[in-house]
N, C-alpha and C. Protein backbone atom coordinates (compact mmCIF):
# COMPACT_ATOMS: atom_id res chain seq x y z
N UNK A 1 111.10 120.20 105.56
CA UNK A 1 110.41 119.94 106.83
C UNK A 1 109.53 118.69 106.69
N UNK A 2 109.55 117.69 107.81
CA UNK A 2 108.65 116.48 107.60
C UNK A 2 107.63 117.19 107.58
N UNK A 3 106.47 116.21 106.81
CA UNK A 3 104.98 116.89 106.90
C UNK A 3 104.33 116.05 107.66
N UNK A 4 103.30 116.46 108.69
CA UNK A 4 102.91 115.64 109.59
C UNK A 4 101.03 114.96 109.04
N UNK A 5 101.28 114.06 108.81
CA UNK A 5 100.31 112.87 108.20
C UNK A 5 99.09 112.26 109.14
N UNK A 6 97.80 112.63 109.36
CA UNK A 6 96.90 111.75 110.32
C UNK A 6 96.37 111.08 109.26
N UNK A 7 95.85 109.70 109.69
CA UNK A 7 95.13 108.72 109.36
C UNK A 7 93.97 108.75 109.82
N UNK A 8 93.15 108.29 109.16
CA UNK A 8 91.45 108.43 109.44
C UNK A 8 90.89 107.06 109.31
N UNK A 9 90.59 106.35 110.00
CA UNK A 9 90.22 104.49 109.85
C UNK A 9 89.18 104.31 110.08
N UNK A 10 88.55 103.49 110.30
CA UNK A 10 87.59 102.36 110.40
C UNK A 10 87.20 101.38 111.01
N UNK A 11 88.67 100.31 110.60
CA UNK A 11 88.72 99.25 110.47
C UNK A 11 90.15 98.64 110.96
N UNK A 12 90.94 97.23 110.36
CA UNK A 12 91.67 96.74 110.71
C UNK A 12 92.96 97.70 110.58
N UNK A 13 92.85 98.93 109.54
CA UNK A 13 94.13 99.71 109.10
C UNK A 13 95.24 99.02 108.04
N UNK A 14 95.35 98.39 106.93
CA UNK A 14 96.51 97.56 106.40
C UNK A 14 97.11 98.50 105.68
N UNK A 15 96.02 99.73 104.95
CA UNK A 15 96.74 100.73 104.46
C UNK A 15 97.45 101.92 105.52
N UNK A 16 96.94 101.80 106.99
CA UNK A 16 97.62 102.23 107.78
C UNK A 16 99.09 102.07 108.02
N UNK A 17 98.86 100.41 107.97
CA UNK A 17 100.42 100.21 108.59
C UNK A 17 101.06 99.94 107.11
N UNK A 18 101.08 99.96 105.74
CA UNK A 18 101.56 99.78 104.71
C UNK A 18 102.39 101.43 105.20
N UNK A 19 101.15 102.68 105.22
CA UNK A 19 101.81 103.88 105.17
C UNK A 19 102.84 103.71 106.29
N UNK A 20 102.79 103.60 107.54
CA UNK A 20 103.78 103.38 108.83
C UNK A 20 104.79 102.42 108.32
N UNK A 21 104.97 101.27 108.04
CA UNK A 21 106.03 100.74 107.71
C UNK A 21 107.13 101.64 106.35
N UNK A 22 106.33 102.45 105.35
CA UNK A 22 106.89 103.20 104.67
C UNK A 22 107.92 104.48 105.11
N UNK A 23 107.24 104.90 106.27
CA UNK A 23 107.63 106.16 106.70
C UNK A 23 108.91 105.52 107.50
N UNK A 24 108.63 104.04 108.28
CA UNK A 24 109.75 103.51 109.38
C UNK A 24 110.72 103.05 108.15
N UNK A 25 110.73 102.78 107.11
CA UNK A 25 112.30 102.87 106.32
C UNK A 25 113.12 103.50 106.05
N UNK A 26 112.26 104.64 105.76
CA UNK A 26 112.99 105.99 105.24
C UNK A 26 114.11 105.42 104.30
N UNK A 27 114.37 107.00 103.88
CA UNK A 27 114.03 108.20 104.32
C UNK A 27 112.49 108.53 103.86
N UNK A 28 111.90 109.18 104.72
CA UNK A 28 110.23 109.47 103.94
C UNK A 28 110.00 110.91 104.61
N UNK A 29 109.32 111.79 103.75
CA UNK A 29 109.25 113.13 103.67
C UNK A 29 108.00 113.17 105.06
N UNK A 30 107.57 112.46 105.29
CA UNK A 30 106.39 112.49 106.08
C UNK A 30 106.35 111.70 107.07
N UNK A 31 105.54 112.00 108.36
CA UNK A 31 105.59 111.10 109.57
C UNK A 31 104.13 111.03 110.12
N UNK A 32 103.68 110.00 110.36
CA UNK A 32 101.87 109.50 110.88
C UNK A 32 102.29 110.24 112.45
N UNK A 33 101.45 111.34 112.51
CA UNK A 33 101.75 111.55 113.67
C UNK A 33 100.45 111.49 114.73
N UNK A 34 99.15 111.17 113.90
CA UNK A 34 98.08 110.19 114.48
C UNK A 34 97.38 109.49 113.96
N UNK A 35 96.66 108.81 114.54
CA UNK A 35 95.34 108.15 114.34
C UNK A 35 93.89 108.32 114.73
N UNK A 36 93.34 107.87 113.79
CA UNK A 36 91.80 108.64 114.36
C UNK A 36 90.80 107.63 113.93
N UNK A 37 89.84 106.96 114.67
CA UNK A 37 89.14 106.44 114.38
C UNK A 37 87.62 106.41 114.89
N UNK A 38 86.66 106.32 114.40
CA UNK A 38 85.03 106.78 114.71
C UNK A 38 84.94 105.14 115.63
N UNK A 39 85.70 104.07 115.69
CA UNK A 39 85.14 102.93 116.35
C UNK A 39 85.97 102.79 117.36
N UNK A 40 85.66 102.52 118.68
CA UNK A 40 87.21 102.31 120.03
C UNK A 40 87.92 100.69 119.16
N UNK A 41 86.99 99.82 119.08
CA UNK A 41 87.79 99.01 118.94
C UNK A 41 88.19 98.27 117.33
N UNK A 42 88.44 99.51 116.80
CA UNK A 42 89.26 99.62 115.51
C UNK A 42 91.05 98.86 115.74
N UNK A 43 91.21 97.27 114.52
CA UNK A 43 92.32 97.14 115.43
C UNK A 43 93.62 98.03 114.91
N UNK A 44 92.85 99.07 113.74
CA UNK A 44 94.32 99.88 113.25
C UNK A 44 94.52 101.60 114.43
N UNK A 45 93.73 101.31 115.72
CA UNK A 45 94.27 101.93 116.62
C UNK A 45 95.59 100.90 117.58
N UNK A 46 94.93 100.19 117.39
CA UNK A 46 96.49 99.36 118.30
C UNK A 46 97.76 99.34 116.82
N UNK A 47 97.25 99.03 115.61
CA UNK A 47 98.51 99.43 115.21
C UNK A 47 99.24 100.53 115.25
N UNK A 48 98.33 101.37 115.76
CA UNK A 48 99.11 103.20 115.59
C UNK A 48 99.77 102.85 117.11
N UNK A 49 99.32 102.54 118.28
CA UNK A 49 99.64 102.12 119.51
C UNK A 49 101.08 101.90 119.65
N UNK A 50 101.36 100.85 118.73
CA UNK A 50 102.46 99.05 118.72
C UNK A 50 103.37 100.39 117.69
N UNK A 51 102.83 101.34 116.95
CA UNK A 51 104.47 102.40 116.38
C UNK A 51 104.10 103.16 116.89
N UNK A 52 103.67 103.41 118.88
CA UNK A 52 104.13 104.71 119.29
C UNK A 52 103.61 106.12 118.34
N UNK A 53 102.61 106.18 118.05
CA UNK A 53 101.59 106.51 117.13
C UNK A 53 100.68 107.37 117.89
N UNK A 54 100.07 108.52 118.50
CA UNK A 54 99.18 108.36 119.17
C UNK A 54 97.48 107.91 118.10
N UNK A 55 96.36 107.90 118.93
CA UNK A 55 95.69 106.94 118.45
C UNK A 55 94.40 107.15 118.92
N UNK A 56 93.16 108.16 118.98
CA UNK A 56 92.22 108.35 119.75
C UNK A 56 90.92 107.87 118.87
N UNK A 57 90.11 107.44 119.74
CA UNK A 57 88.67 106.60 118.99
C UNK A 57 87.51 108.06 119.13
N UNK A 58 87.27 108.76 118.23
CA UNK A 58 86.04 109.69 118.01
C UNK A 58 84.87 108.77 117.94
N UNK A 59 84.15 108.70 119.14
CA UNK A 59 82.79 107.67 118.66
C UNK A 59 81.65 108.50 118.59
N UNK A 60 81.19 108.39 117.82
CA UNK A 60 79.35 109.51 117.53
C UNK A 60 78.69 108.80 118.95
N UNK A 61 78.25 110.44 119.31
CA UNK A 61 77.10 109.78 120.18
C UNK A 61 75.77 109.38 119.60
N UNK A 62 75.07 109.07 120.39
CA UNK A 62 73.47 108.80 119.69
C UNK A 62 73.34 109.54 119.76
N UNK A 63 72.63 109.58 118.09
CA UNK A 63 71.77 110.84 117.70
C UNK A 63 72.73 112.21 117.37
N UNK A 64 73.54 111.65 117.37
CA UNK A 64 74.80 113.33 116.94
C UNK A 64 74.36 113.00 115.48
N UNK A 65 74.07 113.96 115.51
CA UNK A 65 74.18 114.89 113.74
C UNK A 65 75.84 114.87 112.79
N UNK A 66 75.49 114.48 111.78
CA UNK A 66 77.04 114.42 111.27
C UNK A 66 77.78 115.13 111.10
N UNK A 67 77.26 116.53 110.67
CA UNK A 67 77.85 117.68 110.78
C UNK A 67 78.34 117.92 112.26
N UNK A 68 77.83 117.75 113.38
CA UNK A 68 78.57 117.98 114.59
C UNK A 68 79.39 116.45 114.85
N UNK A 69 79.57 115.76 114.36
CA UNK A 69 80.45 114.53 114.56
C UNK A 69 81.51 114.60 113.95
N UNK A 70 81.07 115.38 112.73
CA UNK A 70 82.50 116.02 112.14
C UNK A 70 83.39 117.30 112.48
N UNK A 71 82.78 118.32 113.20
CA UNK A 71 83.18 119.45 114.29
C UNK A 71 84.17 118.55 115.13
N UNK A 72 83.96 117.83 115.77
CA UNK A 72 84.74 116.91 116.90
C UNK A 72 85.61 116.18 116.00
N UNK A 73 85.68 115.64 114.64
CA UNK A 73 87.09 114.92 114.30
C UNK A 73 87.65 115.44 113.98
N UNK A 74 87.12 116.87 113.29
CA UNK A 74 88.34 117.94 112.69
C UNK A 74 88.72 118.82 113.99
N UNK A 75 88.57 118.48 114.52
CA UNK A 75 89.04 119.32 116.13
C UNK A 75 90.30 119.08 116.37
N UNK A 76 90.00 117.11 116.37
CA UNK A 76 91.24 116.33 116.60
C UNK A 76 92.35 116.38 115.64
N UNK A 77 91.88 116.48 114.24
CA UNK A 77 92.84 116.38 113.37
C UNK A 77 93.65 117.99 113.37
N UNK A 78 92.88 118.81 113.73
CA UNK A 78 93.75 120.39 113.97
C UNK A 78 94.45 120.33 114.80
N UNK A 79 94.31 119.48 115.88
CA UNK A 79 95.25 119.56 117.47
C UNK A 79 96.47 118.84 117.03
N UNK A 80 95.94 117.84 116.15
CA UNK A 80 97.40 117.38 115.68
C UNK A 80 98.09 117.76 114.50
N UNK A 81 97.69 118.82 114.20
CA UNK A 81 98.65 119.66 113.20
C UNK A 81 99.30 118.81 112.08
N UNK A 82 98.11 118.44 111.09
CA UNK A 82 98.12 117.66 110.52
C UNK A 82 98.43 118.59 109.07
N UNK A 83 99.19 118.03 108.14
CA UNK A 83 99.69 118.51 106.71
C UNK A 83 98.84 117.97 106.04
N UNK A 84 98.37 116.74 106.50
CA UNK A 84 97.98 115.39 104.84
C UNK A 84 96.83 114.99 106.04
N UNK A 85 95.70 114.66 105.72
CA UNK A 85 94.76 113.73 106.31
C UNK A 85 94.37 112.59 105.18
N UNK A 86 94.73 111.38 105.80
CA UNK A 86 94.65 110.37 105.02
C UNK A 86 93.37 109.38 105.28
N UNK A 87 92.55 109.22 104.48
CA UNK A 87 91.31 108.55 104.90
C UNK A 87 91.70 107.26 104.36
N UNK A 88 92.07 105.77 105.20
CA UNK A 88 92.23 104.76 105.05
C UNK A 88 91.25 103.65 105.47
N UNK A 89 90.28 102.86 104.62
CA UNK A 89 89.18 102.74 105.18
C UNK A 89 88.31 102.68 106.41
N UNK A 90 87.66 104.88 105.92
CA UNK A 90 86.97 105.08 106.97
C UNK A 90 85.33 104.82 106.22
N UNK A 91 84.80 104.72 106.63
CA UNK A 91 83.10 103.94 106.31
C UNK A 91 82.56 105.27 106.53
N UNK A 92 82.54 106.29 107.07
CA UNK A 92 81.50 107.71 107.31
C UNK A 92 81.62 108.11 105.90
N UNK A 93 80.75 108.87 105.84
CA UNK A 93 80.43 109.67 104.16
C UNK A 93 80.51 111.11 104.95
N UNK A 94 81.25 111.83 105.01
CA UNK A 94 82.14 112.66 105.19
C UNK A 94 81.13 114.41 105.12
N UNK A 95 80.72 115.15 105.96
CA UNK A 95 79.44 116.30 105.80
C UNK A 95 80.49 117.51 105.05
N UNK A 96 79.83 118.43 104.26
CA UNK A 96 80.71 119.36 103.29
C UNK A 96 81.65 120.20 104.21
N UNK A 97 81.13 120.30 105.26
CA UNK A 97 82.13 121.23 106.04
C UNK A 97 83.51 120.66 106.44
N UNK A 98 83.26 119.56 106.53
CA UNK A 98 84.71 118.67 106.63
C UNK A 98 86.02 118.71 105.78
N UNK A 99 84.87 118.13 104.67
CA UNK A 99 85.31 118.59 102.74
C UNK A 99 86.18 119.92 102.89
N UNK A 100 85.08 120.45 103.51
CA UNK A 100 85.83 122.17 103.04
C UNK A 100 86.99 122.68 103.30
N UNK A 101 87.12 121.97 104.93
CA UNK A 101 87.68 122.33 105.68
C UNK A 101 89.11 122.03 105.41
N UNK A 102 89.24 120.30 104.92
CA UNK A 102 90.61 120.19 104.60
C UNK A 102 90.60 119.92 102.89
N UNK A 103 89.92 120.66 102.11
CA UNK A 103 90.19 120.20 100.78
C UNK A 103 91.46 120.56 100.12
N UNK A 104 91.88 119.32 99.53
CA UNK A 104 93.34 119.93 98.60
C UNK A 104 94.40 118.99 99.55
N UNK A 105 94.20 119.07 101.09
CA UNK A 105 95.01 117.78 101.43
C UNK A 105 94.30 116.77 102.47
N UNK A 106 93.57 116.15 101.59
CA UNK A 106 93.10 115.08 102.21
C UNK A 106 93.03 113.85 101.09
N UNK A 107 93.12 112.91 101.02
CA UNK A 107 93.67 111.94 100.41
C UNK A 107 92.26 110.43 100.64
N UNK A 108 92.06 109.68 99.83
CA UNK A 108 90.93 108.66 99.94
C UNK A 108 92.00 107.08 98.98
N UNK A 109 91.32 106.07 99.74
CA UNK A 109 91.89 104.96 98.38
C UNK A 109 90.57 104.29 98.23
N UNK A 110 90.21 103.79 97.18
CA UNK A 110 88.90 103.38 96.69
C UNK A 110 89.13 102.15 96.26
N UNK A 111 88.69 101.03 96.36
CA UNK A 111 88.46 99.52 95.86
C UNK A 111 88.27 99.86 94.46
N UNK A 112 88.33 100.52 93.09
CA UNK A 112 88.32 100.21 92.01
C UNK A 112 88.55 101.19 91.01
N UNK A 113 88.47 101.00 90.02
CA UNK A 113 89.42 101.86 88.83
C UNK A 113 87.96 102.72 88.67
N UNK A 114 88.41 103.72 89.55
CA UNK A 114 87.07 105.14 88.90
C UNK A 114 87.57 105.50 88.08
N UNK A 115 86.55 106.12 87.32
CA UNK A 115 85.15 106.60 87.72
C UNK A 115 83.68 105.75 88.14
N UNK A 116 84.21 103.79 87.70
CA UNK A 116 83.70 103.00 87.95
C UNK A 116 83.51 102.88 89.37
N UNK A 117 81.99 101.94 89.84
CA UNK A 117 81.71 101.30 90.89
C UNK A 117 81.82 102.14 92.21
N UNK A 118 81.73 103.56 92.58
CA UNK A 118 82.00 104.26 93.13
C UNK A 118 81.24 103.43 94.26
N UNK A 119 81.24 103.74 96.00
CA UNK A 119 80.41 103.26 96.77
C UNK A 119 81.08 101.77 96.86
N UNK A 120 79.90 101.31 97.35
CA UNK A 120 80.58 99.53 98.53
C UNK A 120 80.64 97.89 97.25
N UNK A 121 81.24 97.45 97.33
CA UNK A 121 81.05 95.88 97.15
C UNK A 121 81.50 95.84 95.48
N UNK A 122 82.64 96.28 95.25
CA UNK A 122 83.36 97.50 94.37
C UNK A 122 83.73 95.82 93.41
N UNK A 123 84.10 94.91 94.76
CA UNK A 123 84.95 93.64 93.57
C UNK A 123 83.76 92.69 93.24
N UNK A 124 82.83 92.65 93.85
CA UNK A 124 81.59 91.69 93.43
C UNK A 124 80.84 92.46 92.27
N UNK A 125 80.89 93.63 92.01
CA UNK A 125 80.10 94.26 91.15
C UNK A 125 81.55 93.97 90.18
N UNK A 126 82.72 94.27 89.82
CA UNK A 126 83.46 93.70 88.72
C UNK A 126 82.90 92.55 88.46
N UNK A 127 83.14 91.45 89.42
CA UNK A 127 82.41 90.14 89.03
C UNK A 127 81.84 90.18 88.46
N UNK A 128 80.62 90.31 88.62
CA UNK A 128 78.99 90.63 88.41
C UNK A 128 79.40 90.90 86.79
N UNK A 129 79.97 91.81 86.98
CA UNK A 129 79.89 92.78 85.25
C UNK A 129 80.71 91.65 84.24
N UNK A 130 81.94 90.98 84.83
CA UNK A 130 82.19 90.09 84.07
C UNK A 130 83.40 90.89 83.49
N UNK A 131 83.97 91.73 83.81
CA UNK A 131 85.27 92.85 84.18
C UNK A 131 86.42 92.02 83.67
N UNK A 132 87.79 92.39 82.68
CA UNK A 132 88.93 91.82 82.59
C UNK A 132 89.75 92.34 83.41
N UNK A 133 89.80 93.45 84.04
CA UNK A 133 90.39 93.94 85.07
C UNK A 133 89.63 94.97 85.71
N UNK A 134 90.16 95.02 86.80
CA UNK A 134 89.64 95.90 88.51
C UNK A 134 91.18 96.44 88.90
N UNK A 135 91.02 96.92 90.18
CA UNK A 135 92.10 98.08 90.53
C UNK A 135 91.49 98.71 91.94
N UNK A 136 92.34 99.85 92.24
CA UNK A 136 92.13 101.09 92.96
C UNK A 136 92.59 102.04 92.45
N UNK A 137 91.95 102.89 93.36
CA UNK A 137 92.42 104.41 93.04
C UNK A 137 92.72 105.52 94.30
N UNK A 138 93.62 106.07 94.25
CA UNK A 138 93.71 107.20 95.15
C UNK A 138 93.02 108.33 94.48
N UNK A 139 92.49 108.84 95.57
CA UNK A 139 92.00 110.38 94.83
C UNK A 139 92.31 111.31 96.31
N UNK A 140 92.21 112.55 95.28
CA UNK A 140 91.64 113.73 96.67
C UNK A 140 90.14 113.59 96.72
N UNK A 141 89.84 114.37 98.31
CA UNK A 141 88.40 113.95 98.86
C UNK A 141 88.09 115.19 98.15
N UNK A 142 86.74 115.57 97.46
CA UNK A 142 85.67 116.55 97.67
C UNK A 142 84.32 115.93 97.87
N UNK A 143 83.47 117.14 98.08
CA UNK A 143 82.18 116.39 98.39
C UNK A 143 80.99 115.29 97.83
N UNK A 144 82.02 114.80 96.25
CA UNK A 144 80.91 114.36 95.42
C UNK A 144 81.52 112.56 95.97
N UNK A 145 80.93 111.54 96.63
CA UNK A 145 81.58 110.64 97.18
C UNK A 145 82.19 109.80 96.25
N UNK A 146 83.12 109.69 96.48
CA UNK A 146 84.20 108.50 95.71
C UNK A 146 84.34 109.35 94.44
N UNK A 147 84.46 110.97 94.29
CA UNK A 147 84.45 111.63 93.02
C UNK A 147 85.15 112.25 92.72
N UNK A 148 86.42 112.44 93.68
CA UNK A 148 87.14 113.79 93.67
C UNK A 148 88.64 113.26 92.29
N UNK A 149 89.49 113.94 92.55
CA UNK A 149 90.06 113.87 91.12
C UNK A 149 91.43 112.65 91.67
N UNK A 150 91.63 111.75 90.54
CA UNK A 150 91.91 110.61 91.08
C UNK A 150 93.44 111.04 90.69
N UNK A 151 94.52 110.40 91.71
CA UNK A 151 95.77 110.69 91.70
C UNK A 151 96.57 109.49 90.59
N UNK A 152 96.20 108.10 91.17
CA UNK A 152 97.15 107.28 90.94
C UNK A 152 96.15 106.25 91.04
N UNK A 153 96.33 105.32 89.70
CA UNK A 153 95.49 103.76 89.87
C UNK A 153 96.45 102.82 89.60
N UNK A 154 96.10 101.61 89.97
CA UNK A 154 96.75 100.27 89.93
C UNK A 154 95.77 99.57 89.12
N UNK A 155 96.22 98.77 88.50
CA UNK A 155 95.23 97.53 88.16
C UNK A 155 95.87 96.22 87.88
N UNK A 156 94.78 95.11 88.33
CA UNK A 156 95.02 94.00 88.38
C UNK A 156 93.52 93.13 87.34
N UNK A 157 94.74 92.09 87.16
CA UNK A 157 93.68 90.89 86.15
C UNK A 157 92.60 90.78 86.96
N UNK A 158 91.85 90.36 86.24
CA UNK A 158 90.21 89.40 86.90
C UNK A 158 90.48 88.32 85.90
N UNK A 159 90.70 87.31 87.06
CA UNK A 159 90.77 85.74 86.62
C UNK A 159 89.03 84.80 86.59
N UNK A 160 89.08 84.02 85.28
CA UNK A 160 87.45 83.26 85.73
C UNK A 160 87.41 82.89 86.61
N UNK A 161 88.40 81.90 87.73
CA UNK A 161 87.68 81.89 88.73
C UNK A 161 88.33 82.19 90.32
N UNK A 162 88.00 83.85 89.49
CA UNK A 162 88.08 84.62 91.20
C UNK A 162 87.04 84.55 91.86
N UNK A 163 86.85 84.91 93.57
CA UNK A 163 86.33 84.62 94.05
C UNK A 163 85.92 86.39 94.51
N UNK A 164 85.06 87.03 95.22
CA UNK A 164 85.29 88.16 95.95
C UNK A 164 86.47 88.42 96.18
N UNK A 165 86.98 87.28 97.46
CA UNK A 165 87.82 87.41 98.36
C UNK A 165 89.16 87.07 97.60
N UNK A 166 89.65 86.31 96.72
CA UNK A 166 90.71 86.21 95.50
C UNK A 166 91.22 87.68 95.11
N UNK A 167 89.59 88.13 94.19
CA UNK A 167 89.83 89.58 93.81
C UNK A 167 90.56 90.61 94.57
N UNK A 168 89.82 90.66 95.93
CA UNK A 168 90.04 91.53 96.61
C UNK A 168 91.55 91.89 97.49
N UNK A 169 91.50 90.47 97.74
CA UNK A 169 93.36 90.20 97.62
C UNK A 169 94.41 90.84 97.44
N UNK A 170 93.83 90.55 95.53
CA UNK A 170 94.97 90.96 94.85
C UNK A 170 94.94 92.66 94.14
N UNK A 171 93.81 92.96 95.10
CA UNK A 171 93.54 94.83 94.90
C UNK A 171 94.52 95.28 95.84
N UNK A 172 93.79 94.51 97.29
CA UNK A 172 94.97 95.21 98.41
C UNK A 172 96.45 94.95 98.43
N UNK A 173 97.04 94.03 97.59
CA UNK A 173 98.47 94.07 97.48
C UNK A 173 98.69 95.63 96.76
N UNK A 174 97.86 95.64 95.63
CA UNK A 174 97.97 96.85 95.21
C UNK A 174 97.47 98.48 95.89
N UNK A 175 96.84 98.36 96.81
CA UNK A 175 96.63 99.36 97.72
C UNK A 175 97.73 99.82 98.26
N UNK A 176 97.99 98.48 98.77
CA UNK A 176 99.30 98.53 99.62
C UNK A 176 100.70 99.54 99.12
N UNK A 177 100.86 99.07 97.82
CA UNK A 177 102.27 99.75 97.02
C UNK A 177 101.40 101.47 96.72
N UNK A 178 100.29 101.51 96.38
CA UNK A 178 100.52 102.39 95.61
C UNK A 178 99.68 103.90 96.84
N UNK A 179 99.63 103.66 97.73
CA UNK A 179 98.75 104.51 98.87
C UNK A 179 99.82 105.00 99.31
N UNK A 180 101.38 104.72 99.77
CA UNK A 180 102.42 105.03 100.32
C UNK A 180 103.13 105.60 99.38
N UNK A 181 103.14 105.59 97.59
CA UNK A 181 103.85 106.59 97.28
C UNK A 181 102.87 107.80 97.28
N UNK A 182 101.80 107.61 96.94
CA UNK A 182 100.78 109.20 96.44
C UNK A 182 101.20 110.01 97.87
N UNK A 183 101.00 109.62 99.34
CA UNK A 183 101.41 110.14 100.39
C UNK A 183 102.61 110.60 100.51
N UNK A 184 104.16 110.04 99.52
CA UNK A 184 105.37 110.40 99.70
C UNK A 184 105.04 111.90 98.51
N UNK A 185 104.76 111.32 97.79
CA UNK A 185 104.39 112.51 96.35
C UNK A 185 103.86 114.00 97.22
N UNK A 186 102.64 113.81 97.96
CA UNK A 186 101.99 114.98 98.54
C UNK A 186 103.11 115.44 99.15
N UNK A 187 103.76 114.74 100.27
CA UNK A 187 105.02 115.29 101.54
C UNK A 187 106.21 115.85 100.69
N UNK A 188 106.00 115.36 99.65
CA UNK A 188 107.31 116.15 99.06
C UNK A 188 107.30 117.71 98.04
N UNK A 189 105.75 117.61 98.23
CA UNK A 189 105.16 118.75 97.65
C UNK A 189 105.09 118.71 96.08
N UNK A 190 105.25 117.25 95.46
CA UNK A 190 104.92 117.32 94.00
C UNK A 190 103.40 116.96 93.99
N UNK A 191 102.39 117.08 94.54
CA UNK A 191 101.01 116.65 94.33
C UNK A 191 100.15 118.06 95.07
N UNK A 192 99.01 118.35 94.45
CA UNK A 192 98.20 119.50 94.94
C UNK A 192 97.28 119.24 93.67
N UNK A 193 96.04 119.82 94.09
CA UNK A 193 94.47 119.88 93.45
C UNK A 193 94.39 121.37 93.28
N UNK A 194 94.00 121.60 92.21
CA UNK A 194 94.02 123.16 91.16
C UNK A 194 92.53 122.90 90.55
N UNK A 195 91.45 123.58 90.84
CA UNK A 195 90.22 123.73 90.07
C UNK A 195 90.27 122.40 89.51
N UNK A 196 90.57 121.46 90.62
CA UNK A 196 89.12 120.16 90.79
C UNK A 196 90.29 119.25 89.99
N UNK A 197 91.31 119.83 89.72
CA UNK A 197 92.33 118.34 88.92
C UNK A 197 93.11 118.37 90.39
N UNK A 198 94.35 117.17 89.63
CA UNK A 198 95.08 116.44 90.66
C UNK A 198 96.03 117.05 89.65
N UNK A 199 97.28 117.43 89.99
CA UNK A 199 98.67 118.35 89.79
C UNK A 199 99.70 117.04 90.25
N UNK A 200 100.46 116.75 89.72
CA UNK A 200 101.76 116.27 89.62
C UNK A 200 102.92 116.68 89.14
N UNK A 201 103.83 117.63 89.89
CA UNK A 201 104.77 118.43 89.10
C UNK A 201 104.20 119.37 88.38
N UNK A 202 103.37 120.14 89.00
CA UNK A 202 102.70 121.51 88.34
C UNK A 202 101.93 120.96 87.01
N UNK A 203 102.01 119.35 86.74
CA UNK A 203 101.20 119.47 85.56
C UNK A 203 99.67 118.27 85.84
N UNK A 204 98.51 118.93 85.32
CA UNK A 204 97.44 118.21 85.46
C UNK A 204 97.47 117.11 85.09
N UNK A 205 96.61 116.30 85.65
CA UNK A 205 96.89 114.61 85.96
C UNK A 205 95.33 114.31 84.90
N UNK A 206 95.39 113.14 84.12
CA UNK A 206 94.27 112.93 83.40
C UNK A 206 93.47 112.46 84.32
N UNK A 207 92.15 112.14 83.88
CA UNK A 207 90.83 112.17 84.27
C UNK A 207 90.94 110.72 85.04
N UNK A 208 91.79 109.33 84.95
CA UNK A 208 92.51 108.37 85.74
C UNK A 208 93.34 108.74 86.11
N UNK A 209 94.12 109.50 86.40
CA UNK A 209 95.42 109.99 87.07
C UNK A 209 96.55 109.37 86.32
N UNK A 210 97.48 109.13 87.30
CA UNK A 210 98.74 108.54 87.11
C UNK A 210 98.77 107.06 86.73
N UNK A 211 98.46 106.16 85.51
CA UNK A 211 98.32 105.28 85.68
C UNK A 211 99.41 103.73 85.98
N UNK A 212 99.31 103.26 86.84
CA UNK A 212 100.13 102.26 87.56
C UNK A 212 100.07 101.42 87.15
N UNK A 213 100.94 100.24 86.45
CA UNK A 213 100.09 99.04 86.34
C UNK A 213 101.39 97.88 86.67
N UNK A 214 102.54 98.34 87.69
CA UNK A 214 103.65 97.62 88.27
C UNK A 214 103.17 96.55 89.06
């Protein structure tokens, strides 16, 4: 049975449409069957739009409490009978009931090789540190942020003279490849979280996961 996949955004969506262009090749075990975003004019709602996607903007009102801002997105994500909730950079820090609610299939990609740099500005702090390589990571969500147990990392060189925006680049090429298989992995039912690990083929995934370095 396809498994039905929502996206959770932010922003422009590239890991959105990386996942959508994956699923439009097929064969792929899974189908984006929405979009969800906390901003109206998020432009990875018009990409869900442009693939016939549906695509609704959850905006906090003033002064909503996060815990009730999160009542209203998991509302949406239940109506759409969602298998996999995929958080593709969404910027909210996520209230435990949310966590709770979909833990085990909800999915995150992170700007850098955790357990490192958890939180924002992931490739300037490599810089900073003076790093031979940086990366991402997929993980499952729990409530500890950017902490949950990591599926699959990529990594890429740090050249002397990268720039932020150089770095960051050449992370999201790697976002790109490696966010659309962990999502084929879940839909096909070889991926699940067992007392806080990440499971691949019934067997626990190390403390970096699956490590990528294609």
């Amino acid at each position: 049975m396809t498994q039905r996949i929502v996206v959770v955004i932010s922003g422009s969506g590239s890991n959105l449409q990386a996942i959508i262009d994956a699923c439009a090749a097929g064969p792929f075990p899974g189908q984006v069957v929405g979009v969800l975003s906390n901003k109206a004019d998020a432009f990875g709602l018009t990409r869900a739009r442009n693939a016939g996607i549906e695509a609704v903007a959850v905006v906090p009102e003033s002064g909503e409490a996060r815990a009730d801002y999160d009542r209203r997105l998991a509302a949406e994500v239940e109506q759409m009978q969602a298998d996999l909730v995929v958080l593709a950079g969404y910027m909210r820090i996520l209230s435990p009931g949310f966590v709770q609610q979909f833990q085990g299939k909800m999915v995150n990609i992170h700007p850098s090789l955790l357990p490192r740099y958890p939180g924002l500005n992931t490739h300037q702090r490599a810089l900073d540190n003076g790093d031979r390589e940086h990366g991402c990571s997929v993980h499952f969500v729990t409530e500890e942020l950017d902490g949950g147990p990591v599926i699959l990392q990529a990594k890429v060189p740090v050249f002397e003279d990268d720039s932020e925006s150089t770095l960051a680049e050449r992370v999201h090429t790697q976002e790109h490849r490696i966010y659309p298989l962990v999502v084929k992995w879940y839909c096909e039912g070889r991926l699940s979280m067992s007392d806080n690990q990440a499971c691949l083929d019934g067997t626990a995934l190390p403390l970096q996961g699956y490590a990528s370095e294609e």
